[in-house]
C-alpha atoms as a PDB file:
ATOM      1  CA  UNK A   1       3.020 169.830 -66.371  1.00  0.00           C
ATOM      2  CA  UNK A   2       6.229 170.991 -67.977  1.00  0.00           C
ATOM      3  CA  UNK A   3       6.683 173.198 -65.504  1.00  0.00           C
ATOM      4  CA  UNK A   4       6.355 170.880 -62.940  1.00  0.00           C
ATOM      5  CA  UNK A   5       9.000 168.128 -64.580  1.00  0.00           C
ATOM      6  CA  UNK A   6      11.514 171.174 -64.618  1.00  0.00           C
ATOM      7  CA  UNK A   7      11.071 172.056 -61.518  1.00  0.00           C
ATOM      8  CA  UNK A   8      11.963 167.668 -60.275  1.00  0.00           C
ATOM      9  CA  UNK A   9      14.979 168.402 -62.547  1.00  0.00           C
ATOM     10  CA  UNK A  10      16.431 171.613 -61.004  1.00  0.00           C
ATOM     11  CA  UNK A  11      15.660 170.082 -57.380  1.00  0.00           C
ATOM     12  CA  UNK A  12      18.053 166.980 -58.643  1.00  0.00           C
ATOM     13  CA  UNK A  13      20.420 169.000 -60.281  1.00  0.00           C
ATOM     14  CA  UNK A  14      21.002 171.236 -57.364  1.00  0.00           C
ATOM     15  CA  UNK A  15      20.598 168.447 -55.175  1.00  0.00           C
ATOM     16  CA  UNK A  16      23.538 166.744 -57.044  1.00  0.00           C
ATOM     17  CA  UNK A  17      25.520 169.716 -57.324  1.00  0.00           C
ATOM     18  CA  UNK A  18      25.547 170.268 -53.224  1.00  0.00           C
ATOM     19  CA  UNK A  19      26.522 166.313 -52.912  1.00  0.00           C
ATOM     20  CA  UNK A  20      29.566 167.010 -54.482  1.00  0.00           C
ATOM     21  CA  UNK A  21      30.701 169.871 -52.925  1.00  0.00           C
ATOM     22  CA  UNK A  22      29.927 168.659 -49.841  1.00  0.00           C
ATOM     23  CA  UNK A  23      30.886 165.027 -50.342  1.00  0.00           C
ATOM     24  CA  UNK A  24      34.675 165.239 -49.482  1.00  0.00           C
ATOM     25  CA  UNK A  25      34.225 167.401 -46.328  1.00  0.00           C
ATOM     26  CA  UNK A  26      31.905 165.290 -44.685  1.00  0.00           C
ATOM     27  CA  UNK A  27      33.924 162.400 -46.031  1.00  0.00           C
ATOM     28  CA  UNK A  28      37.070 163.902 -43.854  1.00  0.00           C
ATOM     29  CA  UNK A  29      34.725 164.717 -41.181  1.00  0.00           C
ATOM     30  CA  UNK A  30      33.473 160.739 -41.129  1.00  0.00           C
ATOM     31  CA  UNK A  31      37.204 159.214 -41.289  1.00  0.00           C
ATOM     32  CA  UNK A  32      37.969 161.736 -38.278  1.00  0.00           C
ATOM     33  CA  UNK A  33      35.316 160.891 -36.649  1.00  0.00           C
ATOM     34  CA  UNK A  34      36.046 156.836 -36.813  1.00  0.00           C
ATOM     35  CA  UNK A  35      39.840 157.761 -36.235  1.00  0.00           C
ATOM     36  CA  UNK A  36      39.103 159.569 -32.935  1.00  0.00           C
ATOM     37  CA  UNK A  37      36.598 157.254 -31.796  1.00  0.00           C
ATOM     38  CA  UNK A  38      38.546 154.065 -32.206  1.00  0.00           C
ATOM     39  CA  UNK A  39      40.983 154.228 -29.585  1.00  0.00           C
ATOM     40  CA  UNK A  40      39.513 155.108 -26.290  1.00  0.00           C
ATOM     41  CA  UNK A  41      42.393 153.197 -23.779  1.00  0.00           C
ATOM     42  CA  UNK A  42      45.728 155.083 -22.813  1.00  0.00           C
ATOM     43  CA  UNK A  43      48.810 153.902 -22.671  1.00  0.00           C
ATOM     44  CA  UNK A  44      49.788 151.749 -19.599  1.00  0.00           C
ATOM     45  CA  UNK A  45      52.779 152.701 -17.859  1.00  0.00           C
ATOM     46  CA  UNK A  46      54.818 150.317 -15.975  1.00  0.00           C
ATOM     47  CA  UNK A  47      57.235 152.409 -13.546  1.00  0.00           C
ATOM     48  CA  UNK A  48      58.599 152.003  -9.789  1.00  0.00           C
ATOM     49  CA  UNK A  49      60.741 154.840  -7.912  1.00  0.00           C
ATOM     50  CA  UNK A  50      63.842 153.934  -8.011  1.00  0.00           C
ATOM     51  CA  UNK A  51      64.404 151.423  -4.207  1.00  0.00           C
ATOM     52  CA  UNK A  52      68.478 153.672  -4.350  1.00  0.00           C
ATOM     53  CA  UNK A  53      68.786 157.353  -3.363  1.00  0.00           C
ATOM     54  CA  UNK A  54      69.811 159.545  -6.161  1.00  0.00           C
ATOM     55  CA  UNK A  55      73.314 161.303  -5.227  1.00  0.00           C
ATOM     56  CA  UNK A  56      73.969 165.180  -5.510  1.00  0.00           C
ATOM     57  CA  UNK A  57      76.321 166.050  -7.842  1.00  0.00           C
ATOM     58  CA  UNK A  58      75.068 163.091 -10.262  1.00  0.00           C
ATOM     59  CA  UNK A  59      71.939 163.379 -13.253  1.00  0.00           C
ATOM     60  CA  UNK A  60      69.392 161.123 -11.914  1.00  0.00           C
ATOM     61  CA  UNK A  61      68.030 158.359 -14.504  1.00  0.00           C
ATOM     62  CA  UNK A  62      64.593 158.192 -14.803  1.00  0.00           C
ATOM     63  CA  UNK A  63      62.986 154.988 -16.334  1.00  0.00           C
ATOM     64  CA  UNK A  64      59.228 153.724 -17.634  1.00  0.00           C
ATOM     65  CA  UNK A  65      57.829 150.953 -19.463  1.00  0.00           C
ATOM     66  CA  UNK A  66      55.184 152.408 -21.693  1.00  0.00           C
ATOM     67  CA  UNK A  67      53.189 150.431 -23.970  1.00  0.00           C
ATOM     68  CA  UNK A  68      49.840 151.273 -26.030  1.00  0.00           C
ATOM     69  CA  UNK A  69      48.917 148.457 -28.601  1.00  0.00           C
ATOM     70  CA  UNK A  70      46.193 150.387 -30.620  1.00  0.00           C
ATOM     71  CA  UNK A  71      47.346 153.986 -31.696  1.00  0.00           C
ATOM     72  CA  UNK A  72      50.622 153.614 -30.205  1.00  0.00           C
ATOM     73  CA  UNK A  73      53.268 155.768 -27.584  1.00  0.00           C
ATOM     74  CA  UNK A  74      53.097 159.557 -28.740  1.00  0.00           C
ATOM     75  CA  UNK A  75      54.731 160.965 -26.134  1.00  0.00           C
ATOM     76  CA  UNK A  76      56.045 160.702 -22.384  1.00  0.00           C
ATOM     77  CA  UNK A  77      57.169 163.385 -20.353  1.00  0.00           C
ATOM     78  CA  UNK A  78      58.348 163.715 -16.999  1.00  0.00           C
ATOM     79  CA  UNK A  79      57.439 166.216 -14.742  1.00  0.00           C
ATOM     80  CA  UNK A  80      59.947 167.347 -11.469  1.00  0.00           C
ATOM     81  CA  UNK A  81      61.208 169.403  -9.027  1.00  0.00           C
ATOM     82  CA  UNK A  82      63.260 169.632  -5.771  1.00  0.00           C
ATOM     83  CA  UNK A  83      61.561 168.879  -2.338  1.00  0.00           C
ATOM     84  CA  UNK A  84      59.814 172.078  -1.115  1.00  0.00           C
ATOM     85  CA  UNK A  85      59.759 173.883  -4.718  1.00  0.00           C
ATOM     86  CA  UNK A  86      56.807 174.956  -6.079  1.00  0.00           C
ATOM     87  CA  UNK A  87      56.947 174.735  -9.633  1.00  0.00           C
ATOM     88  CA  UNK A  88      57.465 171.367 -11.979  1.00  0.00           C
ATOM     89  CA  UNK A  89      60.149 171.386 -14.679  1.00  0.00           C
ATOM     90  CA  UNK A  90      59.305 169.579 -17.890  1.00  0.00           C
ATOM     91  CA  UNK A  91      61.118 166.964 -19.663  1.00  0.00           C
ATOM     92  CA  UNK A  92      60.588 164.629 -22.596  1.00  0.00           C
ATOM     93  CA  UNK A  93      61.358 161.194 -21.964  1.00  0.00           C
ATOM     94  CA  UNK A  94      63.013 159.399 -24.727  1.00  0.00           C
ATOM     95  CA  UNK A  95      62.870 155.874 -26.253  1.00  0.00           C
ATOM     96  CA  UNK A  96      65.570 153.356 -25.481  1.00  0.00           C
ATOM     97  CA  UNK A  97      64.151 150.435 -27.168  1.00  0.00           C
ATOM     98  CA  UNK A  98      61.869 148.131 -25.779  1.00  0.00           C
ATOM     99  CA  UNK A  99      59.283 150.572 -24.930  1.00  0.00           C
ATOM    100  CA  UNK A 100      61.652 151.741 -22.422  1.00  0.00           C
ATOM    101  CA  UNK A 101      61.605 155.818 -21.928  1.00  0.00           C
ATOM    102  CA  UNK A 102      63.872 157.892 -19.929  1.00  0.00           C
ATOM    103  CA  UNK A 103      65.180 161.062 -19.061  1.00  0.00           C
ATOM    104  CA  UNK A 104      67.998 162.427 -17.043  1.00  0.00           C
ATOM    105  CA  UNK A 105      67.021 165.141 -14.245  1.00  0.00           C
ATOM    106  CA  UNK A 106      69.907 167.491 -14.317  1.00  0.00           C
ATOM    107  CA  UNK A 107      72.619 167.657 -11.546  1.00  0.00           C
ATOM    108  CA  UNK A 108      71.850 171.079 -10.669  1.00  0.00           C
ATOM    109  CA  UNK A 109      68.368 169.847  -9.933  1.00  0.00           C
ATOM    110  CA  UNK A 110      69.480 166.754  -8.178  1.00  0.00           C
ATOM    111  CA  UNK A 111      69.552 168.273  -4.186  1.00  0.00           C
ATOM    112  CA  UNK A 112      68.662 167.229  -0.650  1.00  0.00           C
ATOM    113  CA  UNK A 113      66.429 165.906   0.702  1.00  0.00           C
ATOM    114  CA  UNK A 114      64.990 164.474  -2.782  1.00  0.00           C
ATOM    115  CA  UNK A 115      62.768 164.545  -5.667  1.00  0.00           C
ATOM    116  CA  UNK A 116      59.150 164.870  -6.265  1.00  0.00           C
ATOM    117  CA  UNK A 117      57.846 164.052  -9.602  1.00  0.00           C
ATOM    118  CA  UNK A 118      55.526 162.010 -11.928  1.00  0.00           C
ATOM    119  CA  UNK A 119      54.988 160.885 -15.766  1.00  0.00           C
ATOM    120  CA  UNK A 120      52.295 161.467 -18.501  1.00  0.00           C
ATOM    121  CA  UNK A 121      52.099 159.476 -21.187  1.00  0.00           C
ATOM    122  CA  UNK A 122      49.485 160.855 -24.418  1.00  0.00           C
ATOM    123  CA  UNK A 123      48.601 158.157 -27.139  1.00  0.00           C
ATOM    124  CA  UNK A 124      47.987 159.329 -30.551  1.00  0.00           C
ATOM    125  CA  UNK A 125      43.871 159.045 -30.314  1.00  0.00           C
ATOM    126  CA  UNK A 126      45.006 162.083 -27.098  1.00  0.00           C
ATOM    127  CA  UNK A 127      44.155 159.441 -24.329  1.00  0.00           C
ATOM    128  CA  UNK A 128      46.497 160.741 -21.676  1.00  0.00           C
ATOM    129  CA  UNK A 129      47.933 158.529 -18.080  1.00  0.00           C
ATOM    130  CA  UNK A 130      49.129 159.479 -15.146  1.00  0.00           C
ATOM    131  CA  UNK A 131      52.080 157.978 -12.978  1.00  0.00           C
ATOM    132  CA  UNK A 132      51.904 159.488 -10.010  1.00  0.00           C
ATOM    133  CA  UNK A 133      50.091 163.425  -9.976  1.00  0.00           C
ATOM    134  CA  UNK A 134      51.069 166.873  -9.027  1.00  0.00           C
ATOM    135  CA  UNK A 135      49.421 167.450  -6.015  1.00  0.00           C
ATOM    136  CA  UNK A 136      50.901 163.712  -5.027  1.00  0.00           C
ATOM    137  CA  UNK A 137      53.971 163.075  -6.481  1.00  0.00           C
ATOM    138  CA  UNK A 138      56.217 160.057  -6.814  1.00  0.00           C
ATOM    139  CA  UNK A 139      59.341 160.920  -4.073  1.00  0.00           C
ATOM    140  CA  UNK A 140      63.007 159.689  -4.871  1.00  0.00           C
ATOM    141  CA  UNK A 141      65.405 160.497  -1.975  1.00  0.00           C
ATOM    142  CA  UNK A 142      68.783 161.957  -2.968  1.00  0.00           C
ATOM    143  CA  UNK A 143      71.772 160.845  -0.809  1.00  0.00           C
ATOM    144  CA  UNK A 144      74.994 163.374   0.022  1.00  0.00           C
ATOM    145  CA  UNK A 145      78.032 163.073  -2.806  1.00  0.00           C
ATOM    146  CA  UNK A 146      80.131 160.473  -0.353  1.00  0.00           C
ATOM    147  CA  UNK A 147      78.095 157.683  -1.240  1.00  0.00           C
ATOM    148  CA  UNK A 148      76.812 156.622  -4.553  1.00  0.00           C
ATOM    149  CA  UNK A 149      73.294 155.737  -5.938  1.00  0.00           C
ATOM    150  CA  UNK A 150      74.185 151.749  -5.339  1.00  0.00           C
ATOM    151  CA  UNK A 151      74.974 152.875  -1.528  1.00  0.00           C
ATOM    152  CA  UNK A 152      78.957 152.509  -1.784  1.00  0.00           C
ATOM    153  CA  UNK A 153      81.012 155.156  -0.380  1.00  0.00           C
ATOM    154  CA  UNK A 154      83.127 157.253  -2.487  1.00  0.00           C
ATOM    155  CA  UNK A 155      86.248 157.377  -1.258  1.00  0.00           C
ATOM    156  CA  UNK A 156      87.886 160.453  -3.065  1.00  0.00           C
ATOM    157  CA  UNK A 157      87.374 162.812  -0.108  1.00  0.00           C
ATOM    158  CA  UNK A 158      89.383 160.625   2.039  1.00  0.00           C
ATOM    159  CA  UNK A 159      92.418 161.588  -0.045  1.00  0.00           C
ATOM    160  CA  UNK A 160      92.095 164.917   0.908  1.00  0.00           C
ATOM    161  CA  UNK A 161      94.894 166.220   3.740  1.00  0.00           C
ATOM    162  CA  UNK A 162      92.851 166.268   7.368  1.00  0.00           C
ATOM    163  CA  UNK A 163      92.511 169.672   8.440  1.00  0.00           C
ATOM    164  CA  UNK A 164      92.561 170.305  12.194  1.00  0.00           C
ATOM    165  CA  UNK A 165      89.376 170.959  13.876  1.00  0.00           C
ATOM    166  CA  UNK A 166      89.082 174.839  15.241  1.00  0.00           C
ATOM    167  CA  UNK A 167      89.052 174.828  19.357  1.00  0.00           C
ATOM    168  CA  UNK A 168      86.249 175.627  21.364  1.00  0.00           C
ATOM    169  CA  UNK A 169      86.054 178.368  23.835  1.00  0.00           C
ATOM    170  CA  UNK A 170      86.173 175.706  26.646  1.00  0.00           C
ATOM    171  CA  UNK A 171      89.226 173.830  25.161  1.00  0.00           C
ATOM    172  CA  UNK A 172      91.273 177.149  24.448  1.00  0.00           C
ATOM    173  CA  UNK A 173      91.111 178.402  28.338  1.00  0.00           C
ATOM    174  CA  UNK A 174      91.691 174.422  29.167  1.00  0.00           C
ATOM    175  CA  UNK A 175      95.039 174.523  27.162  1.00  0.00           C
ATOM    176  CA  UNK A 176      95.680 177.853  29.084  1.00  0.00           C
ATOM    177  CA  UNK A 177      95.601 176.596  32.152  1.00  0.00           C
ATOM    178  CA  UNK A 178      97.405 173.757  31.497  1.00  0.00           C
ATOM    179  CA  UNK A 179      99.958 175.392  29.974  1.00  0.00           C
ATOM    180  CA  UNK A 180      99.874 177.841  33.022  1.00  0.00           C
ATOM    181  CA  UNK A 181     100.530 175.232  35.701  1.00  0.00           C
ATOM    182  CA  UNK A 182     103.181 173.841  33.098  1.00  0.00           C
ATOM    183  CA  UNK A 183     105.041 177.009  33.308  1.00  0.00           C
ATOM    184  CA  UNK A 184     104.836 177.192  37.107  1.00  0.00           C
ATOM    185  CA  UNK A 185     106.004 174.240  37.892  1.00  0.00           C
ATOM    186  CA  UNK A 186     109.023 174.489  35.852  1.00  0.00           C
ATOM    187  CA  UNK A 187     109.744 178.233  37.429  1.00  0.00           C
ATOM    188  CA  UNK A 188     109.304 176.300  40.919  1.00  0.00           C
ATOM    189  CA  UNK A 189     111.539 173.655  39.821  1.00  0.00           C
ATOM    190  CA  UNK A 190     114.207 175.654  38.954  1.00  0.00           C
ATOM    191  CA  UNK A 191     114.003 178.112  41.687  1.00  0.00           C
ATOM    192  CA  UNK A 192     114.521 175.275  44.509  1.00  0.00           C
ATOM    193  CA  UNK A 193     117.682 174.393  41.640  1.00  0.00           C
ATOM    194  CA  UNK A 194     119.091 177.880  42.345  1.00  0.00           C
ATOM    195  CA  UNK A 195     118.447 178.145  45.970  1.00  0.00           C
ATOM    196  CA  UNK A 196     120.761 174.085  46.370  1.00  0.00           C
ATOM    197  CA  UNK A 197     122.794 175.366  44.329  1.00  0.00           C
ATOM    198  CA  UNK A 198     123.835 178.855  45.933  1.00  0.00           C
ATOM    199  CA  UNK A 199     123.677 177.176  49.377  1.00  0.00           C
ATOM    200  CA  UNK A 200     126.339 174.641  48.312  1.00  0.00           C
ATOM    201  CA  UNK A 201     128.624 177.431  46.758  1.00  0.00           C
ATOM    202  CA  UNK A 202     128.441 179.126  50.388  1.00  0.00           C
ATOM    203  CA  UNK A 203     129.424 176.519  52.486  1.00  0.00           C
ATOM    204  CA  UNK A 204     132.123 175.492  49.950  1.00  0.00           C
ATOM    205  CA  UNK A 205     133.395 179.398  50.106  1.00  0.00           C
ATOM    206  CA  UNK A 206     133.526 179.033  53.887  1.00  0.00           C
ATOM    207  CA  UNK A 207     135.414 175.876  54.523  1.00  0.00           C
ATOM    208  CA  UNK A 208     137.780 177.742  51.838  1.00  0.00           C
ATOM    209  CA  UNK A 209     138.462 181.218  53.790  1.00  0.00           C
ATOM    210  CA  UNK A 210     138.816 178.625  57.199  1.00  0.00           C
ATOM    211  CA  UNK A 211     135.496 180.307  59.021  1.00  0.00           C
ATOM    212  CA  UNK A 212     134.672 177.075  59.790  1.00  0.00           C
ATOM    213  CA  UNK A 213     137.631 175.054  61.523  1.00  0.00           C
ATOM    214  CA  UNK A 214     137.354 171.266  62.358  1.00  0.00           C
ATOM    215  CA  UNK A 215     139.846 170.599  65.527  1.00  0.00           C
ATOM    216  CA  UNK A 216     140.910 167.054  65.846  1.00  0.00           C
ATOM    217  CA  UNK A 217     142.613 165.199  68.769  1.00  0.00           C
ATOM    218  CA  UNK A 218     146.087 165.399  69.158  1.00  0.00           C
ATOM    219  CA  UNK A 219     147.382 161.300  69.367  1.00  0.00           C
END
């Protein structure tokens, strides 16, 4: 009987004993638990490609509305590359206020005929969302450097000096010829010039040495 009573009493203490060791990891492992499981919606991004063609030579601006009401925004990061590439470049988007995020694709990056990219956005519960995808990306177009992203024309290249355009096979012979039958003409011009002239200075000579004699009447 007393045997039996100590054996309730070691069950209890032992019992009691692995309680509280165990206690505060299963605690932690309870609070995680409820954490994770709290928050099951992702953030909701709000974003349209831009309706004006980036321009090479400038960073082009990318903005997103991003808004997640239970665990909040972790993180949003933009994913890009040039048309035809085959790898994405990586880029944090950051705040501007507003739950407005944005990054800056840099101008090396920024070439014809465009963009292809899209935007993640991770909560902190790890919901992630997806603007666009890899295999189908969003697409901005990206103009030439003589007109701007607002689709004015930039007008420093027309301060440049003009330099002549190089002549065509075709055009040299063309000016050639033409200068040719320039030539010729002139040559034939002033050949029939010589030719008056010397016979002019001949019949001059010989009305001079009296060759030639004009008889007139007697009255």
């Amino acid at each position: 009987m007393h045997r039996s009573a100590a054996g309730r009493n070691d069950f209890w203490l032992w019992a009691g004993l692995f309680l509280l060791g165990c206690w505060p990891a299963m605690a932690a492992e309870i609070v995680a638990v409820v954490t994770d499981t709290q928050d099951y919606s992702p953030p909701l991004i709000d974003h349209q490609t831009p309706s004006a063609a980036a321009t090479v030579g400038k960073a082009a601006c990318i903005r997103a509305t991003v808004v997640d009401t239970q665990s909040g925004v972790k993180t949003v990061v933009l994913y890009y590359r040039t048309i035809g590439a085959s790898d994405y470049a990586r880029q944090v988007m950051l705040p501007e206020g507003d739950d407005v995020f944005s990054a800056a694709v840099p101008v090396p990056e920024v070439r014809q005929p465009g963009l292809e990219y899209y935007i993640e956005a991770t909560d902190y519960a790890g919901n992630h969302r997806l603007r666009g995808v890899g295999f189908s990306p969003l697409v901005l177009a990206v103009a030439a450097d003589d007109t701007s992203v607002d689709g004015s024309v930039d007008d420093a290249w027309l301060q440049q000096p003009l330099q002549p355009a190089a002549a065509t096979g075709s055009e040299r012979r063309a000016s050639v010829r033409r200068d040719w039958i320039h030539w010729a003409a002139a040559g034939l011009v002033g050949s029939l010039f010589y030719c008056y002239s010397s016979c002019s200075c001949a019949r001059q000579c010989e009305d001079d040495s009296g060759s030639v004699v004009l008889k007139v009447p007697n009255p």
